[in-house]
C-alpha atoms as a PDB file:
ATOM      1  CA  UNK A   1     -26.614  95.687 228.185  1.00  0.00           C
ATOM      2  CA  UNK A   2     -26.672  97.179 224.569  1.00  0.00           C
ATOM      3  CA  UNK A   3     -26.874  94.568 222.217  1.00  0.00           C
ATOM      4  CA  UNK A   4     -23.976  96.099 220.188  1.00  0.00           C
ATOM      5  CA  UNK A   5     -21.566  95.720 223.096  1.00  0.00           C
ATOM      6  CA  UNK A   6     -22.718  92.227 223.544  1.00  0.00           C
ATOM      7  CA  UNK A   7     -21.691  91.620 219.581  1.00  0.00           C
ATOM      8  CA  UNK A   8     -18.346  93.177 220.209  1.00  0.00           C
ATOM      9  CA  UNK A   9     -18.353  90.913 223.212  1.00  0.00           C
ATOM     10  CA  UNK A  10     -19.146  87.520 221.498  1.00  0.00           C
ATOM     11  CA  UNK A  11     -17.023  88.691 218.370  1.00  0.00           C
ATOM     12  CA  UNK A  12     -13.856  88.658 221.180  1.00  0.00           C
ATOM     13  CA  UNK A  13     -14.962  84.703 223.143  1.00  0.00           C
ATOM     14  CA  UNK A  14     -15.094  83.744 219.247  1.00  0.00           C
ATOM     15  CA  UNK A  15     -11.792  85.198 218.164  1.00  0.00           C
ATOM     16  CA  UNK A  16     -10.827  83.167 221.218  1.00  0.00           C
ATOM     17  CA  UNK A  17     -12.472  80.078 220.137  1.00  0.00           C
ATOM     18  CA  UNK A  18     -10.215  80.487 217.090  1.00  0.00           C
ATOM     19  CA  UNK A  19      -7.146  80.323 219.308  1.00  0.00           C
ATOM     20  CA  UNK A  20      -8.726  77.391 220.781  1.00  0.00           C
ATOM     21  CA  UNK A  21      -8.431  75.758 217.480  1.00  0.00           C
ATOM     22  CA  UNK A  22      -5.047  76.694 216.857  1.00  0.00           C
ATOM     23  CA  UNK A  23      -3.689  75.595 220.426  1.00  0.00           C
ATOM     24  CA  UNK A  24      -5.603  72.232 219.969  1.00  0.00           C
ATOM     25  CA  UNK A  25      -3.384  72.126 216.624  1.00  0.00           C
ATOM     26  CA  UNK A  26      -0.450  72.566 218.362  1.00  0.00           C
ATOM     27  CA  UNK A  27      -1.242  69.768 220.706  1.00  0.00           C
ATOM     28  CA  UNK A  28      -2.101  67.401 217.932  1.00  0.00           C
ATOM     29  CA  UNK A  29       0.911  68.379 216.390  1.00  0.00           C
ATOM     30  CA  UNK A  30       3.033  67.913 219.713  1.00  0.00           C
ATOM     31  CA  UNK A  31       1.413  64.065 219.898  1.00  0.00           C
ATOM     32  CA  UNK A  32       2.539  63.562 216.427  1.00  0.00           C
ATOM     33  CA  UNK A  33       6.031  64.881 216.824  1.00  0.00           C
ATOM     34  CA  UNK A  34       6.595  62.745 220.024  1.00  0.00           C
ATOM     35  CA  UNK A  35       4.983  59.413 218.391  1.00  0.00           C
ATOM     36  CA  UNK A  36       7.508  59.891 215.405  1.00  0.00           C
ATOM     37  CA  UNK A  37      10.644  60.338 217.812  1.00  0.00           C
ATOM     38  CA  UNK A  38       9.592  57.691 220.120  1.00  0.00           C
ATOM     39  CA  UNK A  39       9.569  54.979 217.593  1.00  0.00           C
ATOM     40  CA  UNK A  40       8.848  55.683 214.142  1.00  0.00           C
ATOM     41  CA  UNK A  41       9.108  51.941 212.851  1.00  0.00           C
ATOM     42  CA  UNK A  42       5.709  50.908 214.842  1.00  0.00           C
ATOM     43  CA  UNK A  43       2.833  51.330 212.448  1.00  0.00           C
ATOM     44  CA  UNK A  44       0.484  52.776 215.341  1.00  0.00           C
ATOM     45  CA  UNK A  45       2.944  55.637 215.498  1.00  0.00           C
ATOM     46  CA  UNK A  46       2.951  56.187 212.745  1.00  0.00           C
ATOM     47  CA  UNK A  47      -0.585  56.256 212.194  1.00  0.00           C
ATOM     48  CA  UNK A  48      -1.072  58.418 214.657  1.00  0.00           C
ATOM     49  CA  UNK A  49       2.242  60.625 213.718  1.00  0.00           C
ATOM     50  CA  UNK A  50       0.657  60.722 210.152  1.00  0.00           C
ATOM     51  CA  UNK A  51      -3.178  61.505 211.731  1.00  0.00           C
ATOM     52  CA  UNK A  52      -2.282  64.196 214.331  1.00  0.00           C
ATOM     53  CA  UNK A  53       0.295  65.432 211.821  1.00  0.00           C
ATOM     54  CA  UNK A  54      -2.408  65.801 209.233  1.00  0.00           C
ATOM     55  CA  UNK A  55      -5.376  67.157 212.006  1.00  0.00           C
ATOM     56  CA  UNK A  56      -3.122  69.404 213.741  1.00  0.00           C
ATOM     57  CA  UNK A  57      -2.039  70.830 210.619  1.00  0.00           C
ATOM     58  CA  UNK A  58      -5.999  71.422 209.082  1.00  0.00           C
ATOM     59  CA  UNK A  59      -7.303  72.594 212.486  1.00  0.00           C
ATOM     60  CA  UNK A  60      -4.646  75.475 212.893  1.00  0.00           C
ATOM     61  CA  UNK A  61      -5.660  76.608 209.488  1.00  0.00           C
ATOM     62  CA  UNK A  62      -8.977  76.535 210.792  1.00  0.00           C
ATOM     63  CA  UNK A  63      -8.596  78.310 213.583  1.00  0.00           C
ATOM     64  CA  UNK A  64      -6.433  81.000 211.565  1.00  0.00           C
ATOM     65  CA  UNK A  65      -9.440  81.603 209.033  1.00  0.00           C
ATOM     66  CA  UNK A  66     -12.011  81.086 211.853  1.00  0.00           C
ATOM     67  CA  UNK A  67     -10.129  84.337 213.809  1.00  0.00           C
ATOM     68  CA  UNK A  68      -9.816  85.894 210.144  1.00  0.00           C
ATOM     69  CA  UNK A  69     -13.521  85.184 209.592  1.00  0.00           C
ATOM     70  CA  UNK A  70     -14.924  86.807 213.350  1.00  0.00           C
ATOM     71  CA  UNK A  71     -13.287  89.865 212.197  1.00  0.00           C
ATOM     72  CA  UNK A  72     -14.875  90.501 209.155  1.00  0.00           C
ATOM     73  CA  UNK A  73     -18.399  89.398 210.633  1.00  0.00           C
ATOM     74  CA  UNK A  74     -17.966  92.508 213.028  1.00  0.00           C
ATOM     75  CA  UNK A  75     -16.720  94.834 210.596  1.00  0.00           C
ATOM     76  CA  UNK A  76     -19.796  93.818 208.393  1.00  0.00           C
ATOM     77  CA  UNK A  77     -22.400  93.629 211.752  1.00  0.00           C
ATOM     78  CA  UNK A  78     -20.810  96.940 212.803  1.00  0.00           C
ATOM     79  CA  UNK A  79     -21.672  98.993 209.295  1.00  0.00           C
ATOM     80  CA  UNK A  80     -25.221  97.509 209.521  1.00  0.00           C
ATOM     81  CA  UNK A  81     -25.773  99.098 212.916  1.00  0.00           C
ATOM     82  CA  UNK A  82     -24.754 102.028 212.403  1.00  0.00           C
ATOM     83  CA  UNK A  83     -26.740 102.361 209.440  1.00  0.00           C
ATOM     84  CA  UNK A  84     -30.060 100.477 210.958  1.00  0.00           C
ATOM     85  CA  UNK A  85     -30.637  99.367 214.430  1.00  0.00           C
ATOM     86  CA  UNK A  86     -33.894  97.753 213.571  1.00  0.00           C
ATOM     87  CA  UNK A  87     -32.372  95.710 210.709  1.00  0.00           C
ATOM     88  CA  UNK A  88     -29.424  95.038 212.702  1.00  0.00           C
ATOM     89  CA  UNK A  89     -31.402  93.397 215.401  1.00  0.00           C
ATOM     90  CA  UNK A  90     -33.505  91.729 212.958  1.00  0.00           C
ATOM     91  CA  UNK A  91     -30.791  90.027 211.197  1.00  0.00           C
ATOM     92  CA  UNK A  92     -28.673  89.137 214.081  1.00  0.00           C
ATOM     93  CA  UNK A  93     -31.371  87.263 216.101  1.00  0.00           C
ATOM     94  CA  UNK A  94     -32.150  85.629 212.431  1.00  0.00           C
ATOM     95  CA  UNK A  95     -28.302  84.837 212.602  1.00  0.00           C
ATOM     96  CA  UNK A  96     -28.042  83.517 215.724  1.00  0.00           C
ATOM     97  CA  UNK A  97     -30.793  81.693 215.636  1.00  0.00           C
ATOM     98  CA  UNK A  98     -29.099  79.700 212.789  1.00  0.00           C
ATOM     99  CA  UNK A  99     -26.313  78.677 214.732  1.00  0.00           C
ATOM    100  CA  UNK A 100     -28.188  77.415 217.333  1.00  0.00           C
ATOM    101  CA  UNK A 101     -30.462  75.717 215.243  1.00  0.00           C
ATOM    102  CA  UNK A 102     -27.440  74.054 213.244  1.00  0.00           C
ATOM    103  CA  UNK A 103     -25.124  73.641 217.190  1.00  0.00           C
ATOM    104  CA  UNK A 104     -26.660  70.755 218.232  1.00  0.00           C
ATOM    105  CA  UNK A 105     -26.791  68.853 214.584  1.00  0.00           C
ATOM    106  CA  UNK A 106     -22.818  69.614 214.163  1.00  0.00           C
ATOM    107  CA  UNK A 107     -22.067  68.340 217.761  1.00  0.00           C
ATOM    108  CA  UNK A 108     -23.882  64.574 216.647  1.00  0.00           C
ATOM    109  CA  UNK A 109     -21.749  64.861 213.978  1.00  0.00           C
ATOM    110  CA  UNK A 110     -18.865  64.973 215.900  1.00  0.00           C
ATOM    111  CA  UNK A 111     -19.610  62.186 218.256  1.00  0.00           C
ATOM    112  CA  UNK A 112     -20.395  59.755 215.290  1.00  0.00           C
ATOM    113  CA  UNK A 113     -17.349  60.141 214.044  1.00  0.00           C
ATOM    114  CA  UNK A 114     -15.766  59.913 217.097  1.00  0.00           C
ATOM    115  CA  UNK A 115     -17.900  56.552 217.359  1.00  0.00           C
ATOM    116  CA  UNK A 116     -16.873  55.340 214.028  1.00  0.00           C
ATOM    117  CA  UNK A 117     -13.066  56.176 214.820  1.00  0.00           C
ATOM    118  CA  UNK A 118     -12.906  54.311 217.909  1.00  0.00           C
ATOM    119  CA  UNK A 119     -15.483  51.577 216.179  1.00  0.00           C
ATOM    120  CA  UNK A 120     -12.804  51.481 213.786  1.00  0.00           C
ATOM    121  CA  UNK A 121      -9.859  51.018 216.565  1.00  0.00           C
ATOM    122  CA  UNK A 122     -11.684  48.104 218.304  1.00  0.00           C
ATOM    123  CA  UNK A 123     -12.935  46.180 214.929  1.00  0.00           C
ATOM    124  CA  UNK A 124      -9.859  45.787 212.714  1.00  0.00           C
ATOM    125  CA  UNK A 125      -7.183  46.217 214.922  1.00  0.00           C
ATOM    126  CA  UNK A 126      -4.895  47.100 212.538  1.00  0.00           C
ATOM    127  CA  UNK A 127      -2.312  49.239 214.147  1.00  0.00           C
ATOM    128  CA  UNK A 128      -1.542  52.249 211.420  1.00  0.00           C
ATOM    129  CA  UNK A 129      -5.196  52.304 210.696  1.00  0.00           C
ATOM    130  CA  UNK A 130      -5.976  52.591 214.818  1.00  0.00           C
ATOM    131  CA  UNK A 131      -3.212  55.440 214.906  1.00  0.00           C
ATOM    132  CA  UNK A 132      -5.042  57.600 212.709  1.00  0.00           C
ATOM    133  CA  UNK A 133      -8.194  56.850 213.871  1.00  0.00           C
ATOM    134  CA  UNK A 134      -6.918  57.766 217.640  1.00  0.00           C
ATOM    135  CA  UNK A 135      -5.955  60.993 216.153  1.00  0.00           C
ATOM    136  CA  UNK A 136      -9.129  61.832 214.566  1.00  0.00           C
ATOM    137  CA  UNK A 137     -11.015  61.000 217.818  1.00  0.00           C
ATOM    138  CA  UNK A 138      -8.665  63.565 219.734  1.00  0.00           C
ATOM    139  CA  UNK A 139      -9.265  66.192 217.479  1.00  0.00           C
ATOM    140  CA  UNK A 140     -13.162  65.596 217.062  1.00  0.00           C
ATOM    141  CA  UNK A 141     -13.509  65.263 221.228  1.00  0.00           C
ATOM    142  CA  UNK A 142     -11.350  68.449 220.817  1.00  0.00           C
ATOM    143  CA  UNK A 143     -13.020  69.945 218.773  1.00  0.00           C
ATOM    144  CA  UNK A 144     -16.335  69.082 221.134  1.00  0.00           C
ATOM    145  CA  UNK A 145     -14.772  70.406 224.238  1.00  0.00           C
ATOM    146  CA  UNK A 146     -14.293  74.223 222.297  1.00  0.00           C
ATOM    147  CA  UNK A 147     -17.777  74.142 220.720  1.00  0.00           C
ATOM    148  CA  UNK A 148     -19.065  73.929 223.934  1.00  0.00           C
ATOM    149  CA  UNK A 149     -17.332  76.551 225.428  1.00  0.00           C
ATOM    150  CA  UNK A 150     -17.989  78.735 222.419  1.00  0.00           C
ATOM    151  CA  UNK A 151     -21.575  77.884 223.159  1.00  0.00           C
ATOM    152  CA  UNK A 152     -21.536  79.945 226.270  1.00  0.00           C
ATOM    153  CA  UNK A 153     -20.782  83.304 224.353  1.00  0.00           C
ATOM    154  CA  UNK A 154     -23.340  82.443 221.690  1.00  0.00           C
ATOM    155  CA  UNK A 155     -26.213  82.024 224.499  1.00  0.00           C
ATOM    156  CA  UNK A 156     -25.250  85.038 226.226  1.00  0.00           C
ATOM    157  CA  UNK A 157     -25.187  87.085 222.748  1.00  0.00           C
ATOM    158  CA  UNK A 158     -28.544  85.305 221.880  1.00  0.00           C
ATOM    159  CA  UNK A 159     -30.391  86.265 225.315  1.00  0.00           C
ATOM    160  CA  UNK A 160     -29.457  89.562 225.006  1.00  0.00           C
ATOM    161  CA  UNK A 161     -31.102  89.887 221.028  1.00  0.00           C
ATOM    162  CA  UNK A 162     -33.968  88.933 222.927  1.00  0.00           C
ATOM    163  CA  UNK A 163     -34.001  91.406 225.762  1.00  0.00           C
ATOM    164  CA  UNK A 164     -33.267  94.183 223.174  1.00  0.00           C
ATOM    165  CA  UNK A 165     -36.631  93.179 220.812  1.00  0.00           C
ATOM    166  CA  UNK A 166     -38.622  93.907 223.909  1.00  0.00           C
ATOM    167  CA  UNK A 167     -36.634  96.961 224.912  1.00  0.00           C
ATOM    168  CA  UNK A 168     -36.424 100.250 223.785  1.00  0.00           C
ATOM    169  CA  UNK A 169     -32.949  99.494 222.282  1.00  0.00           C
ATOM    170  CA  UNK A 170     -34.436 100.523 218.763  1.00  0.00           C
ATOM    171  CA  UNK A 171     -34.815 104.241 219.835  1.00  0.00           C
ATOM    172  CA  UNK A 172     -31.596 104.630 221.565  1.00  0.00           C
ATOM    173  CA  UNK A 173     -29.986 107.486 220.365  1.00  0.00           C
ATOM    174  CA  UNK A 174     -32.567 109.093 218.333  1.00  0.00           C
ATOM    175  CA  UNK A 175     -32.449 112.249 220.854  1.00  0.00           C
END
């Protein structure tokens, strides 16, 4: 496969991945909503009305600039190719080496915090403070779950950088 059709293909799974973001929003925002109406006087509800509230809210802006932000990465990869296969190739395999590189460090991120939050939950026991904490795991083991779907695309774009260094990919075109 041309590594250029393999950008456009990753560019879609991660304008996806935003979508991801903003449907795990929603949900977050859902949980929030039904803690508040099911009884708003009980401090863990509202802990966890005030944490999913809060998450939901950041994550769907995340997802919204993360959709915004694939877009723009094509438009700039795109003008590079067409202007330089060579440095095109050279920069994306630089690029994606980065983000594998950097994967595996962001996903022990996540699961410390999603340690520390339910650390937190089982410690002090204090109801508002477990709430919030509960939300922050679901959005963290949320956040997880998409990363590692989004990892799927990113191998596939990665392996086929790799098959084009040793291809003939470079001269494409040059007829």
């Amino acid at each position: 496969m041309n590594p250029f059709k393999s950008l456009q293909d990753y560019i879609s799974a991660q304008k996806t991945i935003g979508f991801y973001f903003i449907l795990l929003g929603v949900i977050l925002l859902i949980i929030a909503a039904f803690s508040n109406f099911y009884d708003s006087e009980k401090p863990f509800l509202r802990g966890l009305f005030l944490g999913g509230g809060i998450a939901g809210v950041l994550i769907i802006i995340g997802g919204i600039f993360y959709r915004s932000f694939s877009s723009k990465l094509f438009i700039t990869v795109e003008s590079e190719y067409k202007k330089d296969k060579a440095i095109f190739l050279k920069n994306e395999t630089k690029r994606m080496e980065k983000v594998l590189y950097n994967f595996s460090s962001f996903q022990t991120v996540f699961t410390i915090i999603i340690i520390l939050a339910i650390g937190v939950i089982i410690s002090f026991m204090i109801p508002f403070v477990s709430g919030v904490c509960l939300a922050i795991s679901l959005l963290f083991i949320g956040i997880m779950i998409i990363e590692a779907i989004s990892k799927i695309s990113i191998n596939i774009y990665y392996q086929e950088l790799l098959k084009a260094h040793s291809s003939n990919f470079i001269l494409q075109g040059l007829d």
